[in-house]
Protein backbone atom coordinates (compact mmCIF):
# COMPACT_ATOMS: atom_id res chain seq x y z
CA UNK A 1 -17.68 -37.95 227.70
CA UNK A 2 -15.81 -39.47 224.60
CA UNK A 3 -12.81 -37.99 223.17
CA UNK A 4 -13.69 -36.79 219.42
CA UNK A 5 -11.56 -39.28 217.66
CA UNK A 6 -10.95 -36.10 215.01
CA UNK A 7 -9.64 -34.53 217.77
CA UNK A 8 -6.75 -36.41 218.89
CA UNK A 9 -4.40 -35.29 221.77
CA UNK A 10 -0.97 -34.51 220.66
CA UNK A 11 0.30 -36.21 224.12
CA UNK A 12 -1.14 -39.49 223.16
CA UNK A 13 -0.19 -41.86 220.93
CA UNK A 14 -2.36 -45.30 220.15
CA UNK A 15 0.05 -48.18 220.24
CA UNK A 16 -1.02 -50.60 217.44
CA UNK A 17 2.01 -50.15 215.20
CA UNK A 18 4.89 -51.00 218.10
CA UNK A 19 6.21 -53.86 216.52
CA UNK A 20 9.69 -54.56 214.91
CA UNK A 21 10.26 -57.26 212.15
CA UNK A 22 8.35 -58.74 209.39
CA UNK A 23 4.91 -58.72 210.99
CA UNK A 24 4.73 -55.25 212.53
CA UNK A 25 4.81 -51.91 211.28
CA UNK A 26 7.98 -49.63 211.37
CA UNK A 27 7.78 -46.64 213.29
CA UNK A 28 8.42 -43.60 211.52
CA UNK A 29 10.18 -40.40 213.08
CA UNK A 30 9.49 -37.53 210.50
CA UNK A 31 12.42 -35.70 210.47
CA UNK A 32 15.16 -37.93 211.50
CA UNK A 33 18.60 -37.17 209.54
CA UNK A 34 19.19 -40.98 209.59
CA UNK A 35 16.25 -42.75 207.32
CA UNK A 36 16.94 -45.63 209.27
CA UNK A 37 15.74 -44.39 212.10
CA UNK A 38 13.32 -41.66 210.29
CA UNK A 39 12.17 -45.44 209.28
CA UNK A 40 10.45 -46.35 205.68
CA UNK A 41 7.39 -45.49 204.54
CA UNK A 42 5.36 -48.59 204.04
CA UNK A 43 2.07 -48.51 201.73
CA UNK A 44 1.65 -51.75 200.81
CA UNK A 45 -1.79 -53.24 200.64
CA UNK A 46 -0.79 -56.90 200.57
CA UNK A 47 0.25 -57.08 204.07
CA UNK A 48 -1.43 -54.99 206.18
CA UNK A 49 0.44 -55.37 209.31
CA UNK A 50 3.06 -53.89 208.39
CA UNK A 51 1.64 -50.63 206.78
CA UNK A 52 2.42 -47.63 208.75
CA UNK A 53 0.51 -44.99 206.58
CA UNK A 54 -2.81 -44.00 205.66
CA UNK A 55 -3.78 -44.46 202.01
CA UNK A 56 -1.63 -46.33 199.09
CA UNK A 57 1.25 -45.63 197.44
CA UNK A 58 0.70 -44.29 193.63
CA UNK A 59 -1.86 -41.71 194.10
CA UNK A 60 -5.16 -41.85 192.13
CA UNK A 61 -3.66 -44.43 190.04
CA UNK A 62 -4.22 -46.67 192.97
CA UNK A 63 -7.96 -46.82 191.52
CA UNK A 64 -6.11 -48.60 188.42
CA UNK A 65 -4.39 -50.94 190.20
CA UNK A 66 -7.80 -51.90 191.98
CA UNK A 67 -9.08 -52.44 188.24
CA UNK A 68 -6.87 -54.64 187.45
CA UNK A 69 -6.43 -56.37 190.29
CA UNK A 70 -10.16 -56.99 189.65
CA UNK A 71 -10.09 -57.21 185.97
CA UNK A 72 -7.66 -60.13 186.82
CA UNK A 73 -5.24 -58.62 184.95
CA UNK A 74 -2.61 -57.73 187.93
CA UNK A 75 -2.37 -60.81 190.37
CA UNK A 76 -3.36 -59.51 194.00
CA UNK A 77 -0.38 -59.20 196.19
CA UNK A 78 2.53 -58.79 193.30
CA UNK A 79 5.59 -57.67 194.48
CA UNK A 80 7.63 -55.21 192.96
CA UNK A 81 11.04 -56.10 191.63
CA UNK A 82 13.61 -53.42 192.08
CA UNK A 83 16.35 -54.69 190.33
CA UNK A 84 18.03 -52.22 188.16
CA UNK A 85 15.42 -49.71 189.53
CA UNK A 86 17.95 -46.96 190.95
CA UNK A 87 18.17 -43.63 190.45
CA UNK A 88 20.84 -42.87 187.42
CA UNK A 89 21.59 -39.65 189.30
CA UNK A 90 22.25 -39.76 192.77
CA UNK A 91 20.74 -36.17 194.65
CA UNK A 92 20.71 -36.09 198.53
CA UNK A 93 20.91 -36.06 201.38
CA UNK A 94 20.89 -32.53 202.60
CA UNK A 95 20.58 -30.96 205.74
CA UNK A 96 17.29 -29.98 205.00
CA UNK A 97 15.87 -34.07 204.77
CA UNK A 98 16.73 -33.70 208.22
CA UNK A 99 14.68 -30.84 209.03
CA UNK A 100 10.62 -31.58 209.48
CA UNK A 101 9.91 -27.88 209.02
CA UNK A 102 11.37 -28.03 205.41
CA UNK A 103 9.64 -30.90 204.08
CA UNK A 104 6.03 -31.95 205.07
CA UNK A 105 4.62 -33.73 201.83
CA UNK A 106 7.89 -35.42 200.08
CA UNK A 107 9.43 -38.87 201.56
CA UNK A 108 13.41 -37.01 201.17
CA UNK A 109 14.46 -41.04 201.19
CA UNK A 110 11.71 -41.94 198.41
CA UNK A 111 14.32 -42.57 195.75
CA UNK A 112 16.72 -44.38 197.67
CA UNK A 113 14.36 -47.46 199.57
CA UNK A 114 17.00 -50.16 197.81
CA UNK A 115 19.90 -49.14 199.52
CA UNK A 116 18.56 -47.23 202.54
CA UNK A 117 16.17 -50.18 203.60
CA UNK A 118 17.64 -53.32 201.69
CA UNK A 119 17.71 -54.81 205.05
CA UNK A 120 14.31 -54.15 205.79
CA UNK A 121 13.25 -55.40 202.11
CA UNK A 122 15.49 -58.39 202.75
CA UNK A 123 13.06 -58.90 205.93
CA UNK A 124 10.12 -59.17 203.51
CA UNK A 125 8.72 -55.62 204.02
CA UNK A 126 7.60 -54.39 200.92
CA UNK A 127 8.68 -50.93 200.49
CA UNK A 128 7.95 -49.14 197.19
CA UNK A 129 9.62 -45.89 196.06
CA UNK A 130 8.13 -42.91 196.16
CA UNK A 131 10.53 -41.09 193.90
CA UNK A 132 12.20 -42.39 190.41
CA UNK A 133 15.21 -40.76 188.82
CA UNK A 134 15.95 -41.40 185.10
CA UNK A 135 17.73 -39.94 182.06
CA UNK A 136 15.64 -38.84 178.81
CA UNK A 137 15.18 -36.14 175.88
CA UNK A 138 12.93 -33.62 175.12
CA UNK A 139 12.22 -32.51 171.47
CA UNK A 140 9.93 -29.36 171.92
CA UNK A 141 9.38 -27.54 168.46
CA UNK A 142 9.51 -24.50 170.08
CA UNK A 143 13.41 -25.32 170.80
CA UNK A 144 13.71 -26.08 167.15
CA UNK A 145 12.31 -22.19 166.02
CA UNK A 146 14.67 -20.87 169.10
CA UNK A 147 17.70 -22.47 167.45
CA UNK A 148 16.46 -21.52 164.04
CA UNK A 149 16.28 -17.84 164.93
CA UNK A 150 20.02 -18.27 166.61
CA UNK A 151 18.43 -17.68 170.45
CA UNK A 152 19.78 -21.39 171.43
CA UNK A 153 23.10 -22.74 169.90
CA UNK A 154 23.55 -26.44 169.56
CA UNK A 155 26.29 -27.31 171.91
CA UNK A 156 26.21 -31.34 171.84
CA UNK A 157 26.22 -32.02 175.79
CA UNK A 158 22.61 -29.68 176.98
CA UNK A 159 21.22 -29.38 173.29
CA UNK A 160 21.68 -31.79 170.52
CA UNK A 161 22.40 -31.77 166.93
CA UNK A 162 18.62 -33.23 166.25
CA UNK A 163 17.41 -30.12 168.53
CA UNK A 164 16.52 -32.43 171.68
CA UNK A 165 17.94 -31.36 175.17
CA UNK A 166 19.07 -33.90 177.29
CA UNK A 167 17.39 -34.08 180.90
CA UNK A 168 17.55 -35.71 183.98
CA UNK A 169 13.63 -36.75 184.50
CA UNK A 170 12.40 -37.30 188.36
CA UNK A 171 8.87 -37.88 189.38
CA UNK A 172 7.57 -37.65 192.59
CA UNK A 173 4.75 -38.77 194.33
CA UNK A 174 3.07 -36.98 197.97
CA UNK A 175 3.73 -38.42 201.45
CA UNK A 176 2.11 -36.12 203.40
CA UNK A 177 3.39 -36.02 207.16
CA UNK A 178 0.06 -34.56 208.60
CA UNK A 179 1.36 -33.00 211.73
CA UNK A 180 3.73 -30.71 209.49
CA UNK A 181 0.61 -30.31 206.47
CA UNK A 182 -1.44 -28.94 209.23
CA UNK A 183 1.44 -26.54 210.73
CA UNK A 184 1.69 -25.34 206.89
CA UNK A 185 -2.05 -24.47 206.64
CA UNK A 186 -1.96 -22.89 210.42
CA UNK A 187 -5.20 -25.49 211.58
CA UNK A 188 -5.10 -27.78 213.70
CA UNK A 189 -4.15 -31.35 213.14
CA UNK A 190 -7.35 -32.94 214.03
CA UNK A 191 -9.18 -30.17 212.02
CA UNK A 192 -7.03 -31.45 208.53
CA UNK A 193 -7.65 -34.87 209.54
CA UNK A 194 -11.26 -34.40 209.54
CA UNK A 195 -11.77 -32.15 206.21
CA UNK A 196 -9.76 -34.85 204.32
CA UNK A 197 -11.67 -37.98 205.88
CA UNK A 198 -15.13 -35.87 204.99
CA UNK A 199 -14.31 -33.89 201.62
CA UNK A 200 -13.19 -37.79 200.76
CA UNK A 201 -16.43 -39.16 201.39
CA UNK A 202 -14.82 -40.83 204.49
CA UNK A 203 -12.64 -43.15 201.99
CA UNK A 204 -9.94 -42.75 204.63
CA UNK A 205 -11.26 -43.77 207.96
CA UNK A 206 -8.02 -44.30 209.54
CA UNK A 207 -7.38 -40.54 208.63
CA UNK A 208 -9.90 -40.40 212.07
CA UNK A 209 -9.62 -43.45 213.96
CA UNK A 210 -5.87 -44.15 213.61
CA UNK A 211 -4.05 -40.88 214.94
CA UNK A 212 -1.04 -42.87 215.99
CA UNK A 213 -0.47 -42.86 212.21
CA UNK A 214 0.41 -39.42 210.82
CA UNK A 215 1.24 -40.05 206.92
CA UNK A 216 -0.58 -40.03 204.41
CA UNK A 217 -0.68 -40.94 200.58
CA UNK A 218 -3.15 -39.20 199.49
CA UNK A 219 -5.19 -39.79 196.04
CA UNK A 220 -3.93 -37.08 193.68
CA UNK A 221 -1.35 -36.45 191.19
CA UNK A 222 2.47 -35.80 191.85
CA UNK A 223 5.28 -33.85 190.15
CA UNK A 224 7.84 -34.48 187.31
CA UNK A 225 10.91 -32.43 187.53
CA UNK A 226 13.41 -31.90 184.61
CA UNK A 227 16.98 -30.91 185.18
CA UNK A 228 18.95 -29.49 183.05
CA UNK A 229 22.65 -29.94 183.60
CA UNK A 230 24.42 -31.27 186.68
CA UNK A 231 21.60 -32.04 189.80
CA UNK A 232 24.40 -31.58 191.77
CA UNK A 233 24.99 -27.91 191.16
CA UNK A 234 21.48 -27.38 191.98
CA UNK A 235 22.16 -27.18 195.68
CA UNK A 236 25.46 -25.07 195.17
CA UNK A 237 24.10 -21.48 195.87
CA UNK A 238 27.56 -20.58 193.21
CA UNK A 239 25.95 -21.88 190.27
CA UNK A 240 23.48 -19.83 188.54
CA UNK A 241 20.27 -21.64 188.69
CA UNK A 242 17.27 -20.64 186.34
CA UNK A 243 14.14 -22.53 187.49
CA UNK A 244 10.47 -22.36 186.78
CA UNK A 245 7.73 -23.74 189.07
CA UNK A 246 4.81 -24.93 186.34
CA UNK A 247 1.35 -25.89 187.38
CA UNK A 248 -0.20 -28.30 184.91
CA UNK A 249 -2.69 -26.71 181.92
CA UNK A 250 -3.24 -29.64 179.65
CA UNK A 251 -5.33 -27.63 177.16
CA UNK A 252 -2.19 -25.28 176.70
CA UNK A 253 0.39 -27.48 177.73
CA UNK A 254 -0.15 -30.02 175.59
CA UNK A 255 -3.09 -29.24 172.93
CA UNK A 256 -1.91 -25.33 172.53
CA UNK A 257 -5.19 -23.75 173.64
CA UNK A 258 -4.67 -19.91 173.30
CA UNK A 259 -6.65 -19.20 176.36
CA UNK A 260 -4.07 -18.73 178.50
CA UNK A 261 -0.17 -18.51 178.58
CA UNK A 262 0.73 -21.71 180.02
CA UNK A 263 2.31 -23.57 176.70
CA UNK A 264 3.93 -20.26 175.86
CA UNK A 265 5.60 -19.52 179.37
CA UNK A 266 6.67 -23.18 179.90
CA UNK A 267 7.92 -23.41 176.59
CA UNK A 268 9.82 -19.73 177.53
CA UNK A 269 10.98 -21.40 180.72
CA UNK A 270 12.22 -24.31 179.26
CA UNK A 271 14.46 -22.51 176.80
CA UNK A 272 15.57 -19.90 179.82
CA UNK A 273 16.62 -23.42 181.20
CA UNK A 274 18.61 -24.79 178.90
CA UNK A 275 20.85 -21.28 177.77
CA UNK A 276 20.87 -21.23 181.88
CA UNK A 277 22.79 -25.11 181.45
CA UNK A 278 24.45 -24.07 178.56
CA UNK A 279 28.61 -23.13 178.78
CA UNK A 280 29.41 -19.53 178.62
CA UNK A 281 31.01 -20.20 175.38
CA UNK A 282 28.18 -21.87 174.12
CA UNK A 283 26.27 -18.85 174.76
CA UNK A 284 25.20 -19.93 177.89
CA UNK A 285 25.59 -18.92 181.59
CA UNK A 286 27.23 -21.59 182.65
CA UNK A 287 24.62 -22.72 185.34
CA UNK A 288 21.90 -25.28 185.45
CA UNK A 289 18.09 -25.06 185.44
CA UNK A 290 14.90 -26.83 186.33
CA UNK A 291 11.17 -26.88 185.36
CA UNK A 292 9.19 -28.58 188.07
CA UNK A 293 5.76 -29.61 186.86
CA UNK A 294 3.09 -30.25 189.72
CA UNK A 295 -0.10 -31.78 188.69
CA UNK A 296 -2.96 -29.16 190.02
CA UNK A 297 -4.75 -28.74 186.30
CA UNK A 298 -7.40 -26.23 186.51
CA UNK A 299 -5.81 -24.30 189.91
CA UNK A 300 -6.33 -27.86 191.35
CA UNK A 301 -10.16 -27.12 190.50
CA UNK A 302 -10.05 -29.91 187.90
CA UNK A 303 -10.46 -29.46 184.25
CA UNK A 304 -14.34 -30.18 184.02
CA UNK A 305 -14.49 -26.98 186.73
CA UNK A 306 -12.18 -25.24 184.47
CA UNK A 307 -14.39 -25.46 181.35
CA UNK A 308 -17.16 -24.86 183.06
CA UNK A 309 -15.52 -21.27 184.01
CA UNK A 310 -14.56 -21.02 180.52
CA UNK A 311 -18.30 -20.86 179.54
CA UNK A 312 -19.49 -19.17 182.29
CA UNK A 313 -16.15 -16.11 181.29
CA UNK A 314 -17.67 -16.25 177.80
CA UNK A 315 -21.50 -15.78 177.89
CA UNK A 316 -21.25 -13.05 180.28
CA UNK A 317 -23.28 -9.73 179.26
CA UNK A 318 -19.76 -8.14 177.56
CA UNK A 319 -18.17 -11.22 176.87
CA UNK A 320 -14.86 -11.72 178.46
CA UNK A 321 -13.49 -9.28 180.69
CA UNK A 322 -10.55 -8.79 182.86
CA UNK A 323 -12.27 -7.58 185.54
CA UNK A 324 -14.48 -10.69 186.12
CA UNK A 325 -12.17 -13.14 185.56
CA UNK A 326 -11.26 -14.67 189.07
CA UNK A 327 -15.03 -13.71 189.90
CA UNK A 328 -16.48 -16.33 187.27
CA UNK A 329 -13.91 -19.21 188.25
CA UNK A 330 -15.22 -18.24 192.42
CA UNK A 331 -19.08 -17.98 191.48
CA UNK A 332 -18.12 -21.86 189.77
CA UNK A 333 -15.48 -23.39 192.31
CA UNK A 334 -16.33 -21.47 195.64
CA UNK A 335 -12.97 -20.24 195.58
CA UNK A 336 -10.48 -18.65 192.96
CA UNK A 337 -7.72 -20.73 193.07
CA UNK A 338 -7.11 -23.98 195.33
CA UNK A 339 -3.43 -24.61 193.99
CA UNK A 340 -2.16 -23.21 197.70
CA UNK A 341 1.59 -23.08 197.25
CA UNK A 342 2.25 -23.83 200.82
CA UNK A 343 3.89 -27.51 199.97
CA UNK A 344 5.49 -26.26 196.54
CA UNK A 345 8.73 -25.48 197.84
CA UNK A 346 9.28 -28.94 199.86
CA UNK A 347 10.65 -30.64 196.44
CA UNK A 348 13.13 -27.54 196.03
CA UNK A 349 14.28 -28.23 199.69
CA UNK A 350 14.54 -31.68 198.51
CA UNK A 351 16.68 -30.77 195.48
CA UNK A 352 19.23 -28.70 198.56
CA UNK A 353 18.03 -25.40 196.66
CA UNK A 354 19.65 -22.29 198.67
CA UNK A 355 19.21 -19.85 195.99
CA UNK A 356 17.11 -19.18 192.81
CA UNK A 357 19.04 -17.19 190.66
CA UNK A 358 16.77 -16.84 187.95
CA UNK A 359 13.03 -17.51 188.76
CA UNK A 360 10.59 -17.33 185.37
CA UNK A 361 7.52 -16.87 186.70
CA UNK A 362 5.01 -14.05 187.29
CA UNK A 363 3.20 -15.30 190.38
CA UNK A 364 3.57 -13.67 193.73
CA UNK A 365 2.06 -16.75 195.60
CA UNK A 366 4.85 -18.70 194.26
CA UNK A 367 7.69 -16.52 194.69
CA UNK A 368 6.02 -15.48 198.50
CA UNK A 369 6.04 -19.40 199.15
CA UNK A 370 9.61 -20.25 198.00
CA UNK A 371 10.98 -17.05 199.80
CA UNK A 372 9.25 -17.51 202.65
CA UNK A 373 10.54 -21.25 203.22
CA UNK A 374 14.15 -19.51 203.35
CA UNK A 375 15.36 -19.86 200.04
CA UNK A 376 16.69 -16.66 197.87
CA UNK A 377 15.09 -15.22 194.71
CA UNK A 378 17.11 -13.04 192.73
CA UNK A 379 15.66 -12.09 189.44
CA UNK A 380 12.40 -12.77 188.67
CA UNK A 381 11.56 -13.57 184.40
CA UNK A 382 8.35 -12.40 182.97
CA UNK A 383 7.20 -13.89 179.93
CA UNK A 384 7.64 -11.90 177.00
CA UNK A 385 4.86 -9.70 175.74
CA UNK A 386 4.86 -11.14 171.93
CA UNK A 387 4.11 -14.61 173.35
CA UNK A 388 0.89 -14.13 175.07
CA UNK A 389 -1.63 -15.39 172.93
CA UNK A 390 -4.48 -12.80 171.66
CA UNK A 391 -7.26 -14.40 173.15
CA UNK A 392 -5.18 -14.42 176.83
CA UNK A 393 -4.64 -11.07 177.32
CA UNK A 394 -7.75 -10.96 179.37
CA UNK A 395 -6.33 -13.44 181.45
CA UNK A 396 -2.92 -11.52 182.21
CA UNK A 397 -4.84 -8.01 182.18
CA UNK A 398 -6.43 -9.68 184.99
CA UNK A 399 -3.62 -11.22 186.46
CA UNK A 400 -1.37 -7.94 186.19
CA UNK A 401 -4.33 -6.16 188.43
CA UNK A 402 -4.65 -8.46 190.88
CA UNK A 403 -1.04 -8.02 191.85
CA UNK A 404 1.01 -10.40 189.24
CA UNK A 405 4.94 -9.14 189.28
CA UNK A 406 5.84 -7.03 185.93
CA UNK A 407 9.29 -5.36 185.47
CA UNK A 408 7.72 -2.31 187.56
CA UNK A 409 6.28 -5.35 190.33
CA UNK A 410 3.23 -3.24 190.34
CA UNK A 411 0.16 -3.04 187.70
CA UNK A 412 0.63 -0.03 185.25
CA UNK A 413 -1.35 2.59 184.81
CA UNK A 414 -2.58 1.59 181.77
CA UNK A 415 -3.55 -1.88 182.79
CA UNK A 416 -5.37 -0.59 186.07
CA UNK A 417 -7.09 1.83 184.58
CA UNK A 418 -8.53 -0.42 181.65
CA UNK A 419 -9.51 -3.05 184.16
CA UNK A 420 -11.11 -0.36 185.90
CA UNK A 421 -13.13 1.12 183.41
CA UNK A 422 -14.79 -2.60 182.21
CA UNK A 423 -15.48 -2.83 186.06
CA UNK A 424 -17.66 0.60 185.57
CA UNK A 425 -19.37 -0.43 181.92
């Protein structure tokens, strides 16, 4: 009988991708401390022998690039050039880049392809970064009101005169090392392999017919991190770090929709961040902070699925209540929430993150994750009661009673037994 090519036996390896030098593919060792023998990722779609991945670098933009490949706009086959490209901050390695337990969906040499693999580019491979680092500002006029009502003090170096922070900016895009993404989820490798070729409507064959290739670059959205202070000091366990973990809300985060408390708490975060970068005598604690910003709108539901539960929360017989909330988005999606933290902490491993001092965030799947991966939580920052919008409280009612950390880490009384009694109406 056949061997289930979804099924592949660990033992066994096809041998298609042997080859060294400009016509083969590199091998890649997931996990290897040295990247040139880890080897370099290689997505390129303009010559195929020598890609050693499954899917395209860029993520769903990829479907852009098609366009305008198409559209004739982007001649097929360009070639990035990466002069000038390199990171303006320089973070890595770690031990943990060396360690294939600690990172399964981040390339930990994605930044550094010019220098790592300059010999291999100088071979003709072409080798795109998965991982940019840059400098910028952020003008936020919720900083403005914090300086106005003397909570954040202008100090010229983390806050400016014209109320902008400075920032170092890094975005990141997935590289999924399947073996490890399937170890994560506790199924089997052939079992991910499959649910990704089908739940793609099989857009990825090679996902089942190559399993001598186990990375993928899969079509979805990345993460942007901003730093506040050193990146350095991130990875010294000594420095008080105050970070916040944000999954994207574009209704709140950027158009202010009082639905929820996503604006509010990043906008909280962010200014926990920069008083965490801030000197002591600048009224600071003399640490450095981070907001990473993954892009899962909607729970990773999407934000059609997400207005759709919107509706659905709405026109129920008693309007919106607490105690239906996650049941409206699962009668919709099939499932409450598909965000799955499992992968989140990979880019704080990346960062050399021992220790979160200061953690701003309410969720117990995210602070389970990140503790669980080894790295220590101290305090944990709730977002103050006077900025939860009025027409959210349903949503952190909810939240609160389904086991969201409060300064007690349990639901009060009060909260339980409201929730309780609209479950009885």
């Amino acid at each position: 009988m056949a061997q289930d090519p979804v099924q592949p036996a660990r033992h066994i390896r096809l041998t298609s991708h042997p080859n060294q030098g400009p016509a083969g593919a590199p091998v890649i060792r997931w996990g290897d401390p040295d990247p040139l023998l880890r080897g370099p990722v290689v997505g390129t779609t303009t010559h195929r022998g020598q890609r050693n991945v499954v899917g395209t670098h860029s993520g769903s933009y990829g479907v852009y690039r098609a366009l305008a490949v198409a559209a004739g706009n982007l001649t097929r086959g360009h070639r990035a050039d990466l002069t000038n490209t390199a990171p303006t901050d320089l973070i890595g390695p770690y031990p943990q880049w060396g360690d294939a337990d600690k990172m399964v969906s981040i390339d930990p040499w994605g930044a550094s392809v010019q220098s790592v693999y300059a010999d291999h580019l100088a071979q003709g491979y072409d080798i795109r970064p998965t991982i940019a680092v840059t400098k910028a500002h952020i003008h936020l006029p919720e900083i403005k009101q914090a300086i106005a009502f003397q909570r954040l003090h202008i100090d010229g170096k983390v806050l400016l005169d014209d109320a902008s922070a400075t920032v170092t900016k890094i975005a990141l895009e997935p590289v999924w090392w399947l073996p490890g993404v399937a170890k994560r989820f506790k199924v089997g490798e052939g079992e991910l392999r499959r649910a990704l070729f089908e739940e793609t409507g099989g857009m990825y064959p090679e996902l089942v017919t190559r399993s001598d290739i186990e990375v993928f670059l899969p079509p979805i959205g990345g993460q942007t991190l901003y730093i506040f202070g050193n990146p350095r000091d991130l990875a010294d366990p000594s420095v008080t770090l105050t970070a916040r973990v944000h999954d994207e809300c574009n209704g709140s985060d950027v158009f202010g929709s009082d639905i929820c408390t996503c604006r509010p708490y990043l906008t909280h975060a962010i200014e926990e961040c920069i008083q965490g970068a801030q000197s002591v005598e600048a009224g600071g604690r003399g640490g450095v902070g981070l907001i990473a910003y993954s892009r899962k709108e909607g729970r990773a539901l999407g934000e059609v699925t997400k207005f759709l539960v919107y509706n659905a929360r709405k026109r129920q017989e008693g309007g919106d209540r607490a105690d239906k909330y996650f049941l409206r988005t699962e009668c919709v999606a099939g499932v409450q929430d598909m965000r799955f933290q499992e992968l989140m902490p990979d880019v704080l491993h990346w960062l050399g993150i021992q220790k979160i001092h200061r953690l701003v965030s309410m969720s117990n799947d995210k602070y389970d994750a990140i503790t669980g991966s080894g790295i220590e939580v101290g305090e944990r920052v709730k977002i103050p009661d006077d900025l939860v919008p009025a027409d959210a409280k349903v949503e952190m009612e909810a939240k609160i009673a389904a086991g969201y950390f409060t300064d007690g880490s349990v639901p009060t009384e009060d909260q339980l037994s409201r929730v309780k009694g609209r479950a009885l109406e």
